[in-house]
N, C-alpha and C. Protein backbone atom coordinates (compact mmCIF):
# COMPACT_ATOMS: atom_id res chain seq x y z
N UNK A 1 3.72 18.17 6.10
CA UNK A 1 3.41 17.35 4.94
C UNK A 1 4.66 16.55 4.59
N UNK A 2 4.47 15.52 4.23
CA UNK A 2 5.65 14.41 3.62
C UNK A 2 5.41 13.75 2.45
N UNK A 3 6.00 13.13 1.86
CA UNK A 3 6.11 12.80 0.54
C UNK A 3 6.74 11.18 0.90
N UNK A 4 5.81 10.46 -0.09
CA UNK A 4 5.63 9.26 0.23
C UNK A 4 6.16 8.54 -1.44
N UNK A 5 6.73 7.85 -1.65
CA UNK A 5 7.11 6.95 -2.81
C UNK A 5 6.89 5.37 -3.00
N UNK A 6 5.72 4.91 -3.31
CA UNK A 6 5.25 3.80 -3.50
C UNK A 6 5.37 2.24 -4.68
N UNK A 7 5.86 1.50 -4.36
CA UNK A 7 6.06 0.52 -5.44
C UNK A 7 4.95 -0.29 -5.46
N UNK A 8 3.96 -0.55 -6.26
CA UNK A 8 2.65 -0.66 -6.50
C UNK A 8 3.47 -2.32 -7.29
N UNK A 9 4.27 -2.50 -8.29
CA UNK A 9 4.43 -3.27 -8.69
C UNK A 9 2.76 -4.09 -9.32
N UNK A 10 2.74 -5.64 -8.73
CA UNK A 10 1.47 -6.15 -9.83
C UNK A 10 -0.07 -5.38 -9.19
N UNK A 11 -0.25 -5.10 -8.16
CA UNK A 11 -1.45 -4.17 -7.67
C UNK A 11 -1.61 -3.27 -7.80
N UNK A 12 -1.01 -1.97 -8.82
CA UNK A 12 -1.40 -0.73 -9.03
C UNK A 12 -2.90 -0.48 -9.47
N UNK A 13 -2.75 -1.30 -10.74
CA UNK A 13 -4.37 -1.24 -10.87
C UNK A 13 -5.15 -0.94 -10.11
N UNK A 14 -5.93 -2.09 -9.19
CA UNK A 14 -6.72 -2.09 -7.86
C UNK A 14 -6.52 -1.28 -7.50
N UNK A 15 -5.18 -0.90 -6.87
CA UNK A 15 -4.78 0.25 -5.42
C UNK A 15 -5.52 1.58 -6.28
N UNK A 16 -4.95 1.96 -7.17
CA UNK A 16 -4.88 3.38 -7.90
C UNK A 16 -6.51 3.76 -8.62
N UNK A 17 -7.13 2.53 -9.18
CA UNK A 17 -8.51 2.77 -9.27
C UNK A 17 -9.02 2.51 -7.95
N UNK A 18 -8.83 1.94 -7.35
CA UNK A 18 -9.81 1.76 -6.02
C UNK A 18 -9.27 3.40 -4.67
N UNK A 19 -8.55 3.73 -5.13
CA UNK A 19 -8.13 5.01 -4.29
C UNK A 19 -7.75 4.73 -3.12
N UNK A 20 -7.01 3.82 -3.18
CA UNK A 20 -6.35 2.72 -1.49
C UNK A 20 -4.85 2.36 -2.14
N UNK A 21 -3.91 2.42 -1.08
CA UNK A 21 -2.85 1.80 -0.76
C UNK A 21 -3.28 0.84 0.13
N UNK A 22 -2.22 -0.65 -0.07
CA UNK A 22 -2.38 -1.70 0.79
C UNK A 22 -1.40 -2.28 0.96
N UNK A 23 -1.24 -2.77 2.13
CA UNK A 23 0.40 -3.69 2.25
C UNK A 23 -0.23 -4.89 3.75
N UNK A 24 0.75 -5.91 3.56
CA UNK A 24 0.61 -6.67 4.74
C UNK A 24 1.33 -6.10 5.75
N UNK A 25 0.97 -6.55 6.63
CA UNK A 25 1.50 -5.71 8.53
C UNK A 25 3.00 -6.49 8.54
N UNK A 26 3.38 -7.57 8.10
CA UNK A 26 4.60 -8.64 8.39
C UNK A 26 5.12 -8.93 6.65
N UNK A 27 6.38 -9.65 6.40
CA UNK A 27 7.12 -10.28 5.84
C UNK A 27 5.79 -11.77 5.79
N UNK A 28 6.24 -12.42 4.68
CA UNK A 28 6.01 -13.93 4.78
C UNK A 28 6.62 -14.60 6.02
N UNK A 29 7.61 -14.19 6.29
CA UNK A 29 9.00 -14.89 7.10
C UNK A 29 7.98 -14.93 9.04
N UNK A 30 7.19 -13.17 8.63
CA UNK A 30 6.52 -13.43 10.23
C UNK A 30 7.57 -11.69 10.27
N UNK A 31 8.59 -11.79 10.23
CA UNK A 31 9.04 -9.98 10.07
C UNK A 31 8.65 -9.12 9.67
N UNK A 32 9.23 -7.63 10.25
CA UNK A 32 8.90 -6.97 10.49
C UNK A 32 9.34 -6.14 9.24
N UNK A 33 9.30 -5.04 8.44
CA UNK A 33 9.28 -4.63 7.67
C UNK A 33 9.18 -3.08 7.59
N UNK A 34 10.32 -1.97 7.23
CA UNK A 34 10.37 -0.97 7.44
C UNK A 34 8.74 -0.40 6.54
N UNK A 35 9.25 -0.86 4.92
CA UNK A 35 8.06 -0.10 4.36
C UNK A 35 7.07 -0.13 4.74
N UNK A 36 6.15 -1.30 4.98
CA UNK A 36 5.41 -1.67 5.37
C UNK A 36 4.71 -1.17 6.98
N UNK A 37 5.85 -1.02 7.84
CA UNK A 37 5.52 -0.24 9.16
C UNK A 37 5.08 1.50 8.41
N UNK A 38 5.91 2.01 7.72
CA UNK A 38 5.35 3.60 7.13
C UNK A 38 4.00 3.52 6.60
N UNK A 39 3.43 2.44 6.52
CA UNK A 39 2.02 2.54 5.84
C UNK A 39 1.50 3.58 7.26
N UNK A 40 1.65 3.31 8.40
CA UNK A 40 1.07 3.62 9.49
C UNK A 40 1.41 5.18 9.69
N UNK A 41 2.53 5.72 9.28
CA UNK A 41 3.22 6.97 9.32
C UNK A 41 2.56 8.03 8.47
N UNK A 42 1.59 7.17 7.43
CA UNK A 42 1.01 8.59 6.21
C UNK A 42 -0.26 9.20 7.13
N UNK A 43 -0.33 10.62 6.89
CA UNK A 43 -0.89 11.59 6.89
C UNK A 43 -2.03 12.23 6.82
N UNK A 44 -2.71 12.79 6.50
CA UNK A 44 -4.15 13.49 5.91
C UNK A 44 -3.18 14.64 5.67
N UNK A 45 -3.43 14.91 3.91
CA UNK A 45 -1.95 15.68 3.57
C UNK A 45 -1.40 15.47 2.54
N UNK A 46 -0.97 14.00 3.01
CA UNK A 46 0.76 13.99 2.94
C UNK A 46 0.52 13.48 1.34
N UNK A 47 1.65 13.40 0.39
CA UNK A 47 1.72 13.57 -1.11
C UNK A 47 2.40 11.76 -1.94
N UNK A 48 1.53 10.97 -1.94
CA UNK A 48 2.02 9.68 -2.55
C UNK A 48 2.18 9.59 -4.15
N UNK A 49 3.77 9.46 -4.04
CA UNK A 49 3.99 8.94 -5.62
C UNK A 49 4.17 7.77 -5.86
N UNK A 50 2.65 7.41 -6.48
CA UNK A 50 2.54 6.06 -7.26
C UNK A 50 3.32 5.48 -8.48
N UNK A 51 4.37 4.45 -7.66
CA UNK A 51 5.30 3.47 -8.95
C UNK A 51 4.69 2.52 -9.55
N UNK A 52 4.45 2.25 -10.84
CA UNK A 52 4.72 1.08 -11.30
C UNK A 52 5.14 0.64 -12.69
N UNK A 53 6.79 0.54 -12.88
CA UNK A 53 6.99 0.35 -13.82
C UNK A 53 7.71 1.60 -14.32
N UNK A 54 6.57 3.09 -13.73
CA UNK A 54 7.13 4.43 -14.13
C UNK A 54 6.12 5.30 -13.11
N UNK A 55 6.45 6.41 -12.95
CA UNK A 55 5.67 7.00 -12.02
C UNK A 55 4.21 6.90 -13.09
N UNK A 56 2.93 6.38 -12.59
CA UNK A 56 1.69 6.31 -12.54
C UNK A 56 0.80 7.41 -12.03
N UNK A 57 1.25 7.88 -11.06
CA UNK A 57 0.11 8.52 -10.21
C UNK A 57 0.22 9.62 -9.39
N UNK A 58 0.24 10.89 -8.64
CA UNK A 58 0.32 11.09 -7.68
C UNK A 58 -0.97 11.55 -6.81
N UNK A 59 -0.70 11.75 -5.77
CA UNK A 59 -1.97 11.55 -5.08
C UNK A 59 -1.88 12.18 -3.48
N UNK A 60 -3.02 12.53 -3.09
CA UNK A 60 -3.14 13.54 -1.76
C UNK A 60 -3.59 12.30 -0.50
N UNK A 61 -3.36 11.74 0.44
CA UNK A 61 -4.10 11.25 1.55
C UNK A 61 -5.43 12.08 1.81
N UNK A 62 -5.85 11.62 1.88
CA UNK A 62 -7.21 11.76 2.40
C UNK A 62 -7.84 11.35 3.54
N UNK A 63 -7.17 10.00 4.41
CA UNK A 63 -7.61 9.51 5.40
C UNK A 63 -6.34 8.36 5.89
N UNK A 64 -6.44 8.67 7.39
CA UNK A 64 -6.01 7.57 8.28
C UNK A 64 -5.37 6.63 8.14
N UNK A 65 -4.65 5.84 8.16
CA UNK A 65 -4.56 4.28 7.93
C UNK A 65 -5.42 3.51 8.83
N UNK A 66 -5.63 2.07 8.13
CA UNK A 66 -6.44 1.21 9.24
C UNK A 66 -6.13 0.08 8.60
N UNK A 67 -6.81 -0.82 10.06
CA UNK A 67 -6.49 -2.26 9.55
C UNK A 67 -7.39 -2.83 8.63
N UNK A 68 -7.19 -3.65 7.65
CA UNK A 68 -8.45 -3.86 6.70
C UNK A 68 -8.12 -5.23 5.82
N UNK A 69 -9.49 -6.22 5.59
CA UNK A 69 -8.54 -7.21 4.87
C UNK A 69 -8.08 -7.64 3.69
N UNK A 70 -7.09 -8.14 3.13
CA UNK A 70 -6.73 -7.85 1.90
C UNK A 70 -7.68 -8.13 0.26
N UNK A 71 -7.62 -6.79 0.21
CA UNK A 71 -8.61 -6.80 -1.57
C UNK A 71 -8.00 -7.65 -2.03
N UNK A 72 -9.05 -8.10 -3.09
CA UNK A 72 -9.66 -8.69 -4.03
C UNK A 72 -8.26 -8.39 -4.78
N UNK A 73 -7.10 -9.03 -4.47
CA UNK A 73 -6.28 -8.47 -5.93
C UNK A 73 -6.35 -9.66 -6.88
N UNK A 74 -6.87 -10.89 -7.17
CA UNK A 74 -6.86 -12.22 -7.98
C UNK A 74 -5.41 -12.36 -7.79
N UNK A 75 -4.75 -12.80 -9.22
CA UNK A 75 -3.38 -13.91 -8.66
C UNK A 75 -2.13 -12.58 -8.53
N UNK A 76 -2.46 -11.35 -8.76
CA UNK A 76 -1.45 -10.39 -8.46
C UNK A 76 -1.20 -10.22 -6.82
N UNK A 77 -1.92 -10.65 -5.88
CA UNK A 77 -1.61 -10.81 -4.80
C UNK A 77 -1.95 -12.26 -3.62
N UNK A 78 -1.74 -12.79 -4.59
CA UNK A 78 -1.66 -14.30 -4.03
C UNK A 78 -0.39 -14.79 -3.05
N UNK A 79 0.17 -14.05 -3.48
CA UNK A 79 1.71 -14.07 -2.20
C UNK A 79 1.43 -13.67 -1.43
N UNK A 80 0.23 -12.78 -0.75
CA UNK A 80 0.07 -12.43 0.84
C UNK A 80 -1.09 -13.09 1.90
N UNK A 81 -0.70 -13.52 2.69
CA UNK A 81 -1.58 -13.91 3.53
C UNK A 81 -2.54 -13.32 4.29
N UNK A 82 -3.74 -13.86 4.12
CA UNK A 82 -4.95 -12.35 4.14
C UNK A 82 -4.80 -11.84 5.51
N UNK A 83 -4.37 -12.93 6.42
CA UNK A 83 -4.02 -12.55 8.28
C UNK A 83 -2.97 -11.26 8.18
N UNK A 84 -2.21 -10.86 7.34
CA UNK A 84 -1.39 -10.06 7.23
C UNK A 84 -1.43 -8.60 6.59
N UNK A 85 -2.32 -7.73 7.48
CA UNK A 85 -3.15 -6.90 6.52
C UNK A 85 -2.66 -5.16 6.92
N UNK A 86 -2.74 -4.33 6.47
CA UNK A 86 -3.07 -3.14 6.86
C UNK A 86 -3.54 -2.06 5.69
C-alpha cells in the first residue's frame, strides 16, 4: 500500500464528488511530467490525500488507472488540452 498526496487545486469539486482523480498525460509545453506519470503508479489499495487549499479528503483506490477524456470541469480546467488525458 502507498500513500498518495494530491493537489486538486480549481478541480476538487468534480474530482472528489465525482470519485475520480484526473490529470493530463503531458505538460502544455508537450513534457513529460513526474506527477502526472504517478497517476499511472496508484494502486487498488493505495490511500489518496485530497489537497485543496487544506486537506479535503482522504480516500481508498478502488480501481486501475485508464485513459479517459477530460471531464466536464467548465473554466476550472480550461488550461488542459482534452488530447492530453489520463
Amino acid at each position: 500500500m502507498k500513500f498518495w498526496w494530491v493537489n486538486h487545486k480549481k478541480t476538487f469539486k468534480h474530482e472528489f464528488g465525482g470519485g475520480y482523480i484526473w490529470s493530463p498525460k503531458k505538460n502544455t509545453n508537450g513534457a513529460r511530467n513526474p506527477f502526472y506519470d504517478n497517476m499511472r503508479e496508484v494502486q487498488i489499495g493505495d490511500v489518496v490525500i485530497s489537497f485543496a487549499s487544506e486537506v479535503r479528503g482522504i480516500g481508498v483506490v478502488t480501481a486501475s488507472a485508464i485513459t479517459y477524456d477530460k471531464p466536464n470541469f467548465g473554466k476550472a480546467g480550461e488550461n488542459w488540452d482534452k488530447a492530453q488525458v489520463l
